[in-house]
Protein backbone atom coordinates (compact mmCIF):
# COMPACT_ATOMS: atom_id res chain seq x y z
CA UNK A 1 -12.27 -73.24 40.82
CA UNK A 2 -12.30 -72.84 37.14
CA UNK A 3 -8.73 -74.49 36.63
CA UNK A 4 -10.00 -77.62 38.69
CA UNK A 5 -12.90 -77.75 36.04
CA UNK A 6 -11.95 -78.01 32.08
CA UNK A 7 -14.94 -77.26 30.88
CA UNK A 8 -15.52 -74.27 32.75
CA UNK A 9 -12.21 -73.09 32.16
CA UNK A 10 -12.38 -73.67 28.07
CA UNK A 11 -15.83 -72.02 28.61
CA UNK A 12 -14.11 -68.73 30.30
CA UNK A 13 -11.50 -68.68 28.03
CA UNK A 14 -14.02 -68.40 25.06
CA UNK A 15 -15.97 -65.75 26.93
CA UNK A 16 -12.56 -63.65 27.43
CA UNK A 17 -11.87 -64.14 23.57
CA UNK A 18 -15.30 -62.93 21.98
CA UNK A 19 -14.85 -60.35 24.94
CA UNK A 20 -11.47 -58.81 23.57
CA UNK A 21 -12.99 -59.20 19.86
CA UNK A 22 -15.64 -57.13 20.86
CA UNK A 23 -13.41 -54.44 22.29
CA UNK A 24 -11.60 -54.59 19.39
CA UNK A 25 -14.36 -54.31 17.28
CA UNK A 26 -15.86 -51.18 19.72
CA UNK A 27 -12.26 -49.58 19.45
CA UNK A 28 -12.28 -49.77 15.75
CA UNK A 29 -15.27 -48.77 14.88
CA UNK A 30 -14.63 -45.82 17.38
CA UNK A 31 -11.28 -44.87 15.69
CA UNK A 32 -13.23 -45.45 11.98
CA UNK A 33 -15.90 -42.85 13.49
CA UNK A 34 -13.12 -40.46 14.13
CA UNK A 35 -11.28 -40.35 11.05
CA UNK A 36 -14.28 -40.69 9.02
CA UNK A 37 -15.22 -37.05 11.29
CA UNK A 38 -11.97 -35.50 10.80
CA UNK A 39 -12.70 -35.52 6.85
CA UNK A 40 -15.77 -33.86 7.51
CA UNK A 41 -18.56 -37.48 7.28
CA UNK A 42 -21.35 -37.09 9.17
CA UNK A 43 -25.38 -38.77 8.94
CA UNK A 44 -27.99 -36.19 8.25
CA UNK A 45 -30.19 -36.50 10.64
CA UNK A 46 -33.43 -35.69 7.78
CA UNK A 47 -32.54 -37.73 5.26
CA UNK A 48 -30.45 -40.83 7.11
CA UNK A 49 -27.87 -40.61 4.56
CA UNK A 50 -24.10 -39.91 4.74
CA UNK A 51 -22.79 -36.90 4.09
CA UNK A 52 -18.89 -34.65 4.18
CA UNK A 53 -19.18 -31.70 6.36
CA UNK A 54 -16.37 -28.85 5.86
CA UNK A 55 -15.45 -26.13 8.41
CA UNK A 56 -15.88 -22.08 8.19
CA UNK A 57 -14.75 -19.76 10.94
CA UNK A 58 -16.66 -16.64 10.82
CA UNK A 59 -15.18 -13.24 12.64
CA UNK A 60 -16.26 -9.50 11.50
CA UNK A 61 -14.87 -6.35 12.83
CA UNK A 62 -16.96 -5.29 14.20
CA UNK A 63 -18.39 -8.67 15.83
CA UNK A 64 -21.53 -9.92 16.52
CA UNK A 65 -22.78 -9.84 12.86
CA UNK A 66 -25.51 -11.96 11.98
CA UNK A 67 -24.69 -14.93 9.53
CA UNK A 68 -27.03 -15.87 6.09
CA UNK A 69 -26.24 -18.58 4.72
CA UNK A 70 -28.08 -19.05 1.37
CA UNK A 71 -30.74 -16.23 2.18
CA UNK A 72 -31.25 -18.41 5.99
CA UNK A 73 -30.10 -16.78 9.21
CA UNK A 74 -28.06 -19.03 11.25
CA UNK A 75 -28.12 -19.23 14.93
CA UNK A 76 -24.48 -18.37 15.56
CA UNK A 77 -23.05 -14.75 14.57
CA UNK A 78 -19.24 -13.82 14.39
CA UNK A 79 -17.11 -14.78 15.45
CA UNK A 80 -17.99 -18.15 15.68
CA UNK A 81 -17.34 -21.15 13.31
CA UNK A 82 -20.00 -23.42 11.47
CA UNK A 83 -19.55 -26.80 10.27
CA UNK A 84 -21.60 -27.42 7.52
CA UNK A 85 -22.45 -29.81 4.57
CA UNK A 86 -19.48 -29.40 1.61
CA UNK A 87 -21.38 -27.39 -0.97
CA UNK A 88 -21.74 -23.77 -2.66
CA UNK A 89 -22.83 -20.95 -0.20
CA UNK A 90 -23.59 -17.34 -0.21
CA UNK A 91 -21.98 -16.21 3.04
CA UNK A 92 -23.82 -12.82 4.06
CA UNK A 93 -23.02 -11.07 7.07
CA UNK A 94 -25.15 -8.42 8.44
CA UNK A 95 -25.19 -5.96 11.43
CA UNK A 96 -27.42 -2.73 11.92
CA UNK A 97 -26.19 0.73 11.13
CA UNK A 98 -23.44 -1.52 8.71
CA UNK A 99 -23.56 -1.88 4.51
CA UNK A 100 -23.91 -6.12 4.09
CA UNK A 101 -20.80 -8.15 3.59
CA UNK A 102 -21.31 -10.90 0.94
CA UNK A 103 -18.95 -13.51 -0.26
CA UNK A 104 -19.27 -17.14 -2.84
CA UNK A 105 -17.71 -19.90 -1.37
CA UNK A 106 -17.21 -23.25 -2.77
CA UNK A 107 -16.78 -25.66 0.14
CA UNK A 108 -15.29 -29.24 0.24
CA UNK A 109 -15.71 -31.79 2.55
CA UNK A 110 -13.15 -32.37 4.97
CA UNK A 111 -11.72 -28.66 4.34
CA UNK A 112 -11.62 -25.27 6.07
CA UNK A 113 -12.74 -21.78 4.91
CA UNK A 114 -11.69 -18.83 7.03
CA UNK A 115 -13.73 -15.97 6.47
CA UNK A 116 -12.03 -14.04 9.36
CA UNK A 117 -11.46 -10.94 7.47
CA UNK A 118 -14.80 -9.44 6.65
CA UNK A 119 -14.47 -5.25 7.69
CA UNK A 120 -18.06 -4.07 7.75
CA UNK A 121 -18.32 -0.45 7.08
CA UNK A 122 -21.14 1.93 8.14
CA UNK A 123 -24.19 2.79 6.51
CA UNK A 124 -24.01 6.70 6.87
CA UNK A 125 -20.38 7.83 7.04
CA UNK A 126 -19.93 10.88 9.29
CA UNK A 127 -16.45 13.01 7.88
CA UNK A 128 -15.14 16.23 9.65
CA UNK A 129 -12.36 18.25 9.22
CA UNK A 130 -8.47 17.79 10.77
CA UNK A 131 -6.85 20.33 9.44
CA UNK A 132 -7.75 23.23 6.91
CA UNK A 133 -5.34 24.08 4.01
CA UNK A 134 -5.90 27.38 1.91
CA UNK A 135 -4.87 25.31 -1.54
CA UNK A 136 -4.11 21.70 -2.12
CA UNK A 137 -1.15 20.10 -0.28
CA UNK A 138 1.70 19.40 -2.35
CA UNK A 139 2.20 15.57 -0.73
CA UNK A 140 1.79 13.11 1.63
CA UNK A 141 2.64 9.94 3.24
CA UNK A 142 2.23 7.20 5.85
CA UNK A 143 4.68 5.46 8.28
CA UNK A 144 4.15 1.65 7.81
CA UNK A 145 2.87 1.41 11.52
CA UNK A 146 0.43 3.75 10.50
CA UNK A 147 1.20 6.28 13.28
CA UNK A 148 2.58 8.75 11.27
CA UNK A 149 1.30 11.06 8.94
CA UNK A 150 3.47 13.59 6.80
CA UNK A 151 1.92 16.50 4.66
CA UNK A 152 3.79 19.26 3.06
CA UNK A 153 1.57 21.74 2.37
CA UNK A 154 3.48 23.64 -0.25
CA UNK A 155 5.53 22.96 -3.15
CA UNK A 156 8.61 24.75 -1.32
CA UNK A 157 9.18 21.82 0.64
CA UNK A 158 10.39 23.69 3.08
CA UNK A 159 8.25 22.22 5.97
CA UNK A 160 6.03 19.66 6.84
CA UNK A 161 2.74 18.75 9.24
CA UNK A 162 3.04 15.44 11.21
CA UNK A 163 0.15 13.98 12.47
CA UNK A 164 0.12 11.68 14.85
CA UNK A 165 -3.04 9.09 14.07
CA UNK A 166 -2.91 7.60 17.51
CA UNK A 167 -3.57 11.48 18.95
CA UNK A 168 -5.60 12.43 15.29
CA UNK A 169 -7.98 15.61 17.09
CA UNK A 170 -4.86 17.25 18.38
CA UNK A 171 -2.87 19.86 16.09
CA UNK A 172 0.18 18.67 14.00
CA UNK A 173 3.73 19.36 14.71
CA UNK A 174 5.29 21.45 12.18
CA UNK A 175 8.67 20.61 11.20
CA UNK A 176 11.02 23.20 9.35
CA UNK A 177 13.69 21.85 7.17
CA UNK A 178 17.00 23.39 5.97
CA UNK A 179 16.46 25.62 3.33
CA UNK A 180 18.59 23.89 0.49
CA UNK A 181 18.00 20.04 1.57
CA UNK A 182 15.46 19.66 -1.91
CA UNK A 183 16.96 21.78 -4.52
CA UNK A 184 14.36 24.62 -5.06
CA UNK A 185 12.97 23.87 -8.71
CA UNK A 186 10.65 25.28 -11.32
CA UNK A 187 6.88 24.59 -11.60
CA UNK A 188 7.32 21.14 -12.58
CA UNK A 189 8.72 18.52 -10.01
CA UNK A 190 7.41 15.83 -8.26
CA UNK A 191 8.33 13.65 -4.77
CA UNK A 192 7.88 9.87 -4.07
CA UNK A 193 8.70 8.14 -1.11
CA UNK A 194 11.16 5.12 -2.33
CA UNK A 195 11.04 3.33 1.83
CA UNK A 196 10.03 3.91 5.26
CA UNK A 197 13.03 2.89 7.69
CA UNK A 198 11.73 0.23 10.21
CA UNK A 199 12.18 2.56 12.85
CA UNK A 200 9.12 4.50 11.44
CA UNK A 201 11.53 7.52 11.87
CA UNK A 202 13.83 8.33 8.31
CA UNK A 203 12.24 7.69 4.75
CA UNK A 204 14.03 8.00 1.88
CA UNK A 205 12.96 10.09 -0.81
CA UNK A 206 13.47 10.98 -4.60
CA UNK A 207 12.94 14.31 -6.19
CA UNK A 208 12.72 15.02 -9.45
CA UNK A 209 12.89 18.17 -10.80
CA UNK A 210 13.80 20.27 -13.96
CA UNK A 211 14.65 17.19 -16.11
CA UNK A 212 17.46 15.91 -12.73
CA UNK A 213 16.83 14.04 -9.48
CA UNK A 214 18.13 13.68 -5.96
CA UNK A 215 18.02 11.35 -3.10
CA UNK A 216 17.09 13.20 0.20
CA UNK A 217 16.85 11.04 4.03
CA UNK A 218 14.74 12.66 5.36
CA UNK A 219 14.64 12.56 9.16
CA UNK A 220 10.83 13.35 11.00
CA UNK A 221 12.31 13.45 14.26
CA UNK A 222 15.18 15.69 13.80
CA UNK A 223 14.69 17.63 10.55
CA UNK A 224 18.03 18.53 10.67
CA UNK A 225 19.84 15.84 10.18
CA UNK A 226 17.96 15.10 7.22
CA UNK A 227 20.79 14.84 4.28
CA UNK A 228 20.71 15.58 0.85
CA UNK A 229 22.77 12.07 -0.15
CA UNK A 230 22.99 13.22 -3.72
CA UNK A 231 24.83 16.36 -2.81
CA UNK A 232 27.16 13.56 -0.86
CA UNK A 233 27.46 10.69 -3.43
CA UNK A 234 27.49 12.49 -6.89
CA UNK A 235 25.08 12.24 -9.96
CA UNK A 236 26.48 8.96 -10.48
CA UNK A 237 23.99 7.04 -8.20
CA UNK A 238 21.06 6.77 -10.19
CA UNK A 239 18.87 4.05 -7.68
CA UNK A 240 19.09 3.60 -3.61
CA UNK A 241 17.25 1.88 -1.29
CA UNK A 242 17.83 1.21 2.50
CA UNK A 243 19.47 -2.08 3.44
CA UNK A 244 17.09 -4.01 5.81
CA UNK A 245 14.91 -0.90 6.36
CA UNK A 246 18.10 0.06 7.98
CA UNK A 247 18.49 3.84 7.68
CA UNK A 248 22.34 4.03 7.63
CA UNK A 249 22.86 1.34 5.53
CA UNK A 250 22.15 1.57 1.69
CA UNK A 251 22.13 0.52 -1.56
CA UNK A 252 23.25 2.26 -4.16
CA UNK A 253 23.21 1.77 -8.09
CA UNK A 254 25.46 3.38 -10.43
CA UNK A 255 23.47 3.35 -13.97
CA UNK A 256 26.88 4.38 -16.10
CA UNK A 257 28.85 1.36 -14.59
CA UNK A 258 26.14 -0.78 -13.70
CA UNK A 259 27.84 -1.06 -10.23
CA UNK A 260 25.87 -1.95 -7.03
CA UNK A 261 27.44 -0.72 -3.66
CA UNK A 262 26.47 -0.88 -0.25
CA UNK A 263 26.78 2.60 1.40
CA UNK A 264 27.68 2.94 5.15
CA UNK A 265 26.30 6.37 6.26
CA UNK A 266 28.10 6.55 9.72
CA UNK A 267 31.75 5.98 8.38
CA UNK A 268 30.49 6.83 4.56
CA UNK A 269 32.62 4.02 3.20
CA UNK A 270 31.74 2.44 -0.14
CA UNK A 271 31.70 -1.03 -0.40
CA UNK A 272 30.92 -2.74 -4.21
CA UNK A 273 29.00 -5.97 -4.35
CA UNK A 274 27.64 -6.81 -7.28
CA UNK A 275 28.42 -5.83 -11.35
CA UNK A 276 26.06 -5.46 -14.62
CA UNK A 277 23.04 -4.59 -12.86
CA UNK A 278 20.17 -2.78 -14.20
CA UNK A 279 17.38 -2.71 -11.67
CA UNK A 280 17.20 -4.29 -8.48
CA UNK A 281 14.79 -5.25 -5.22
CA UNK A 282 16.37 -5.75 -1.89
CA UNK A 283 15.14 -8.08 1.48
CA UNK A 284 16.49 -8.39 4.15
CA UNK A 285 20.81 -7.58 4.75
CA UNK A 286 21.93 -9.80 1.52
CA UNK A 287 19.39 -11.28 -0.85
CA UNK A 288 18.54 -9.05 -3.64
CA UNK A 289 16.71 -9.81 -7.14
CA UNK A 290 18.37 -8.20 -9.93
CA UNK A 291 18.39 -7.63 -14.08
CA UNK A 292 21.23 -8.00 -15.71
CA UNK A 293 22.11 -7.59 -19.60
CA UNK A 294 23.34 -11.17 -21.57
CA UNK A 295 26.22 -9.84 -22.93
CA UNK A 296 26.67 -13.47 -24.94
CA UNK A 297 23.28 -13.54 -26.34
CA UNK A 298 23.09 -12.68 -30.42
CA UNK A 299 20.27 -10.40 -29.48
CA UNK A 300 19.27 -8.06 -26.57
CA UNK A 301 18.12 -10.02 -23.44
CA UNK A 302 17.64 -9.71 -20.03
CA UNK A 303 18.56 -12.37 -17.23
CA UNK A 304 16.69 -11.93 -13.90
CA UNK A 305 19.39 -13.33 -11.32
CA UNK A 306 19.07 -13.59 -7.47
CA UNK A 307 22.19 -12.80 -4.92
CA UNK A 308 21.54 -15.26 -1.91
CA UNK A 309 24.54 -13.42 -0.06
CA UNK A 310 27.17 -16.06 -1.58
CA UNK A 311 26.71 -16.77 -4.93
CA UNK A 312 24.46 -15.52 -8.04
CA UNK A 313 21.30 -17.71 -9.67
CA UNK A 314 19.98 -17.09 -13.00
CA UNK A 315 16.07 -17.43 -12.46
CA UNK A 316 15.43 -16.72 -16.38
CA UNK A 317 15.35 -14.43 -19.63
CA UNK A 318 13.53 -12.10 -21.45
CA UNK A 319 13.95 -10.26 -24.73
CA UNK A 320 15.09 -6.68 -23.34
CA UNK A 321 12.26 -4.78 -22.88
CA UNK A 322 11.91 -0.78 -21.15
CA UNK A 323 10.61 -2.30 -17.90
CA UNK A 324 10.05 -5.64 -16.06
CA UNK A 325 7.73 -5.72 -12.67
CA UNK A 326 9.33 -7.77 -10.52
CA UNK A 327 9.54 -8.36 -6.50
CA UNK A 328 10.55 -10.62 -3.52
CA UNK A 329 9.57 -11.49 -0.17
CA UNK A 330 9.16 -14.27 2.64
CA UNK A 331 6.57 -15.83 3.79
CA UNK A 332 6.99 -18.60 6.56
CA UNK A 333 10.57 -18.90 5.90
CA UNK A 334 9.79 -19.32 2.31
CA UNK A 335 11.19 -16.95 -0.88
CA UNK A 336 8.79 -15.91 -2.93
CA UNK A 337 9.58 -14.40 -6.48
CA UNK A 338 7.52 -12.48 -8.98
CA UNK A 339 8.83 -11.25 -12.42
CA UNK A 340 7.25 -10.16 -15.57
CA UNK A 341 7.67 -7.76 -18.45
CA UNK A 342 4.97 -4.77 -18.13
CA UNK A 343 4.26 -5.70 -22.55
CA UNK A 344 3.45 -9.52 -22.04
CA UNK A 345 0.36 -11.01 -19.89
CA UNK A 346 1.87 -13.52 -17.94
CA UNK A 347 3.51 -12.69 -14.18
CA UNK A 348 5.41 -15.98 -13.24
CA UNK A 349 5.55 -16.82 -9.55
CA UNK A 350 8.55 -18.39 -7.52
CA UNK A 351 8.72 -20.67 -4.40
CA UNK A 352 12.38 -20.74 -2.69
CA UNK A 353 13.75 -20.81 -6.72
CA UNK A 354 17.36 -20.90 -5.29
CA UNK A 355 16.79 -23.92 -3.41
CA UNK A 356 15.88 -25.28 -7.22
CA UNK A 357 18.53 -24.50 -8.81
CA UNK A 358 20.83 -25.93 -6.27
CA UNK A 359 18.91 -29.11 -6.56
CA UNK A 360 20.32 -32.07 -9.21
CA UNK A 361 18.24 -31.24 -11.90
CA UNK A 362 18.24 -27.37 -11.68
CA UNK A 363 14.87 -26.85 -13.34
CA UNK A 364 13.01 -24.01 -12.17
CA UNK A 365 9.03 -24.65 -12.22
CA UNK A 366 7.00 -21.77 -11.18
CA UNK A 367 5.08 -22.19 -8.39
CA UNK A 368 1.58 -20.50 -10.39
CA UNK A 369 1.34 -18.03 -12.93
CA UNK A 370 -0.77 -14.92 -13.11
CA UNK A 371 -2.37 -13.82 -16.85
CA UNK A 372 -2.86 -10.08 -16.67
CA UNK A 373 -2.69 -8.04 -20.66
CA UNK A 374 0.06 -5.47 -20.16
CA UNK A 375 0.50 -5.11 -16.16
CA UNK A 376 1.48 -1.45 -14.73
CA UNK A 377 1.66 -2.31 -10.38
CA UNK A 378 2.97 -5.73 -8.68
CA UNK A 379 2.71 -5.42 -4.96
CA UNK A 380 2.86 -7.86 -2.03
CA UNK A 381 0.82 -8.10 0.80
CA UNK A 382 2.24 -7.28 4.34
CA UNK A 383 3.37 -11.08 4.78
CA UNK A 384 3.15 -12.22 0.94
CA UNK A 385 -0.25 -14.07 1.63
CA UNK A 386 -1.61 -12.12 -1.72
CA UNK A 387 0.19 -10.81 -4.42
CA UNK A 388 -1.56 -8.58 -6.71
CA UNK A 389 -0.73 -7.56 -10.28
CA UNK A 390 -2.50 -4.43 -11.72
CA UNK A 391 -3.58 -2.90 -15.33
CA UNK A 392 -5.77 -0.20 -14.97
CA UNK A 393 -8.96 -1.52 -13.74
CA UNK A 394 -8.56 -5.24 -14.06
CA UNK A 395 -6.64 -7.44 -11.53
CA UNK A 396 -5.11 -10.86 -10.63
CA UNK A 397 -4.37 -11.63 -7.32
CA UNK A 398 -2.95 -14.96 -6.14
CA UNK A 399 -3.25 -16.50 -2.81
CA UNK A 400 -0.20 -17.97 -1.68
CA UNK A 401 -1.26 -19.77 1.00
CA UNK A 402 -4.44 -21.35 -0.49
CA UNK A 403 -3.10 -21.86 -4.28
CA UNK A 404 -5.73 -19.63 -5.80
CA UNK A 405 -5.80 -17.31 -8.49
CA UNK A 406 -8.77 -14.59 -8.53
CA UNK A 407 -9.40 -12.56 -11.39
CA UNK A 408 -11.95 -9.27 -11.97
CA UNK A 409 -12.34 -6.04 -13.51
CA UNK A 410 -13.75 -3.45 -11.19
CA UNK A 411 -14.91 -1.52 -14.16
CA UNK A 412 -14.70 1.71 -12.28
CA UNK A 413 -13.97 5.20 -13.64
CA UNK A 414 -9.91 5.57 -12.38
CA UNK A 415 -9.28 9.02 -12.04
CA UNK A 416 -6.03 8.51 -10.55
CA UNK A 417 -2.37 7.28 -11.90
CA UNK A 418 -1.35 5.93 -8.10
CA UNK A 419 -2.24 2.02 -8.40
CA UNK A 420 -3.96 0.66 -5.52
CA UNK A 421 -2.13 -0.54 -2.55
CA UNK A 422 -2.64 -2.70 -0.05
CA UNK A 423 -5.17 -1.35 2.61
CA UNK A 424 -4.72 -4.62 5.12
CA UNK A 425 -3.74 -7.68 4.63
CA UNK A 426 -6.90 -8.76 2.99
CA UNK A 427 -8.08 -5.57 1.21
CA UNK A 428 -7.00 -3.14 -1.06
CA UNK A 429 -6.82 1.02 -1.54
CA UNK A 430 -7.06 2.73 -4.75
CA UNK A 431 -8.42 6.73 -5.60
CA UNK A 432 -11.22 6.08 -7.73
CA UNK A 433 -13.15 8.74 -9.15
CA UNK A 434 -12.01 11.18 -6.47
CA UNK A 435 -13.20 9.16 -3.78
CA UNK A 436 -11.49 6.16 -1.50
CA UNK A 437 -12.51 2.71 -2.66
CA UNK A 438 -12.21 -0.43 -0.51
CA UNK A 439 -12.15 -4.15 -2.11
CA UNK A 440 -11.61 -7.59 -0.64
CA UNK A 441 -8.45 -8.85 -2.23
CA UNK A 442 -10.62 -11.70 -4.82
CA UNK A 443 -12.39 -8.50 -5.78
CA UNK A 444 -15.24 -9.02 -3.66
CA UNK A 445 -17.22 -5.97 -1.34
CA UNK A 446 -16.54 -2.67 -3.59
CA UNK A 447 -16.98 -0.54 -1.23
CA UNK A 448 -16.86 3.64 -2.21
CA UNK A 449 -15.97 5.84 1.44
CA UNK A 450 -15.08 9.28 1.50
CA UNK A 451 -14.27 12.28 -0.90
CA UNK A 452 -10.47 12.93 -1.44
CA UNK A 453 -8.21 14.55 -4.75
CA UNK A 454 -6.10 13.27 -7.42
CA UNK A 455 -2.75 12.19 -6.21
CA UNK A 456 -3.07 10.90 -2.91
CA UNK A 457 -4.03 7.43 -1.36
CA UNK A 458 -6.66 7.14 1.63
CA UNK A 459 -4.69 6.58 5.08
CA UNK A 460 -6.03 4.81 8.40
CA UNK A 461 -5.23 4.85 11.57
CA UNK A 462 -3.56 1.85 13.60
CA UNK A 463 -7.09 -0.42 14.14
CA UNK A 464 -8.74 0.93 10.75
CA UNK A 465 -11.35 2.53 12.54
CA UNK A 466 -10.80 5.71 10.66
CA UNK A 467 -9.88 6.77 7.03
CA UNK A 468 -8.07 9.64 6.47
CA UNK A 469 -8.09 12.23 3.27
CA UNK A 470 -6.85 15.33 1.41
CA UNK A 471 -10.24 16.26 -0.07
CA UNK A 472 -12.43 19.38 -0.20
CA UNK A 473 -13.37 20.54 3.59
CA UNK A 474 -16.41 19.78 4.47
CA UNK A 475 -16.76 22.81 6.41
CA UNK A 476 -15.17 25.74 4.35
CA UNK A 477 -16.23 25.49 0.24
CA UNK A 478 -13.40 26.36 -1.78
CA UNK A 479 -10.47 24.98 0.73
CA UNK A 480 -8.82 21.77 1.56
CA UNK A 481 -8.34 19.78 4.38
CA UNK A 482 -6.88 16.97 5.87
CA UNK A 483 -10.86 14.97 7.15
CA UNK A 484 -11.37 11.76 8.83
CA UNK A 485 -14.04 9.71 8.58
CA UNK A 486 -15.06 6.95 11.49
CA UNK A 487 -15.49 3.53 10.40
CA UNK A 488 -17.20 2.46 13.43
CA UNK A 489 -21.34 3.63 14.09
CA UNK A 490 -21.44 4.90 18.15
């Protein structure tokens, strides 16, 4: 026995030690290997040397798209992901019967890329007629679940065609309203759909006419229990919007006395909330962003303040200008903020600012700022990963979640005073040159569909397998028609 045996059992002992040395050493070289792995290190196999690999998952809809990397088709095709050696690429994705999908990327070791957005469209695009209309229809809109479409054909406003997108080839319902809910007008007046209740059901709409305006709720459902809510609050209210997308509860903003209200429109009680506003944006039941006039400044200025539901922030000031752009919205249980004046070129960006100014030092950074010369649109994406700012045809769109800031100029011909909109969360919409036009949101992938007609945005359907338009028929010259137009080859 070793124990009986000194030698022997210094001799095992020393054996046991270089043993647990070289497990150590085995473990921490294994747990170096890993780590170095997880920030992308690798060997290339050619050359022997060390190198950072970075990650990019692929997807395309429609899938199995071949992937080009640099001009060189790679094995895999979407969706799939590819790690690769950090370094510049030209991502191309192509698929028969489908125009090519091409994107820069600029990849760093140790990082991912997600390229899970890519919409291929087809080569030949294929558009037939919905519904033929002997002139132009007057308007149109979209629920934001995309089931719904609403067309009045006439300027009466008397009725309106609702398609159903889900159910596209079958014929609309035609919904009569009550003669006097718009006030019949002369030859110049206009709609515009200020929200879409998140029941998909009642929208709230202004219409101007013969130098005046109204509020009307309209119901698609029930026509008649749409309600003319100007004929119930007064010319007073000069602004509404729904409060949480709720359709019986509203804001309302008196212009005379600055006053916002909240309107209850089940026991039609009144109830004031804030004073000295001038414009406003709502989310959710209690936060809203507001201007306000700075009664103790020497000179005109405008203070941009934010109710959190308790208490009022001043974000910052401007010189008093004729308009400001300026939204909010959450993303990931973060407030985002964007506010600028439509004359400057700067649109500043804010993350949670109330949680700033409730901090010690109260100083509110922005989070990034967008340079855009004279903006005209500022929209949000869906869930605030993009926000896009607008003049004409030159954008800047800033990715939230990534920290980026694109900028381009599509340099197209814009027929059409409706800015673009977002299409998806990762494209955009806009009539250009009497036709639909499709763009990644960094500008990327112009893409020119079908034929449509000044004053209306393409629609799509709940998968964006089909565009919609009010264009020229296609089957009748001379008339109009409602036409879709797969996005998908057979």
């Amino acid at each position: 026995m070793d124990f009986l045996d000194p030698k022997r059992s210094k001799s095992h002992q020393i054996r046991l030690l270089i043993g647990y040395f070289l497990v150590a050493i085995a473990v921490a070289l294994g747990a170096l290997i890993l780590l170095f792995q997880s920030y992308g290190y690798d060997i290339d196999r050619k050359s022997g040397k060390i190198i950072q690999n970075g990650l990019v998952f692929v997807s395309s809809t429609p899938d199995n798209a071949q992937i080009y990397l640099n001009g060189e088709l790679n094995k895999a095709a979407t969706d799939t992901k590819l790690t690769i050696p950090a370094g510049q690429y030209i991502v191309e994705l192509k698929k028969d019967g489908y125009r090519d999908w091409r994107r820069s990327i600029s990849l760093e070791g140790g990082s991912v890329e997600r390229l899970t957005y890519p919409l291929l469209i087809p080569t030949q695009l294929t558009t037939a007629d919905v519904q033929l209309y002997a002139t132009a229809p007057y308007f149109a809109t979209q629920s934001p679940d995309r089931r719904w479409l609403l067309i009045w054909p006439t300027a009466a406003l008397s009725a309106v065609d609702i398609f159903d997108t889900t159910a596209i080839d079958q014929a609309p319902e035609s919904l009569a309203f009550a003669a006097d809910l718009f006030t019949p007008a002369g030859t110049a007046h206009s709609l515009e759909v200020l929200e879409w209740s998140k029941n998909n059901r009642h929208l709230l709409m202004k219409h101007t006419y013969d130098n005046a305006s109204e509020f009307v709720l309209v119901d698609r459902e029930v026509p008649s229990e749409s309600i003319n809510l100007t004929r119930r609050l007064g010319n007073a209210v000069t602004m509404m919007s729904l409060r949480d997308k709720e359709f019986d509860q509203l804001y309302i903003l008196e212009k005379a006395s600055m006053r916002l209200s909240i309107y209850n429109l089940n026991t039609q009680a009144i109830q004031g909330l804030l004073e000295n506003v001038v414009d406003y944006r709502s989310r959710g039941p209690d936060v809203i962003l507001y201007t306000s006039a700075d009664s103790a400044a020497t000179t005109p200025t405008t203070l941009f303040k934010i109710w959190d539901g308790t208490a009022n922030f001043t974000l910052r000031s401007f010189p008093t200008e004729p308009k400001y752009l300026f939204d909010l919205a959450k993303n990931d249980g973060d407030w985002v903020v964007a506010l600028g004046p439509t004359s400057g070129s700067h649109i500043y960006i804010y993350k949670n600012p109330v949680e700033q100014l409730k901090s010690k030092d109260k100083l509110l950074v922005p989070l990034s700022v967008l340079k855009i010369d004279k903006p005209t649109s500022l929209i949000f994406s869906s869930s605030t990963a993009y926000i896009m700012a607008q003049s004409n045809d030159k954008f800047a769109v800033y990715d939230y979640e990534a920290d980026r800031r694109f900028y381009y100029d599509l340099k197209a011909a814009f027929s059409d005073t409706l800015p673009a909109k977002w299409m998806d969360e990762d494209r955009l919409s806009v009539n250009v040159d009497a036709k639909t036009y499709i763009f990644d949101f960094d500008g990327s992938n112009p893409q020119s569909l079908t034929p449509t007609i000044a004053g209306f945005s393409p629609y799509f359907n709940r998968d964006y397998s089909r565009v919609l338009n009010i264009g020229p028929s296609v089957i009748v010259p001379g008339r109009f028609a409602l036409t879709e137009t797969s996005l998908r080859t057979q």
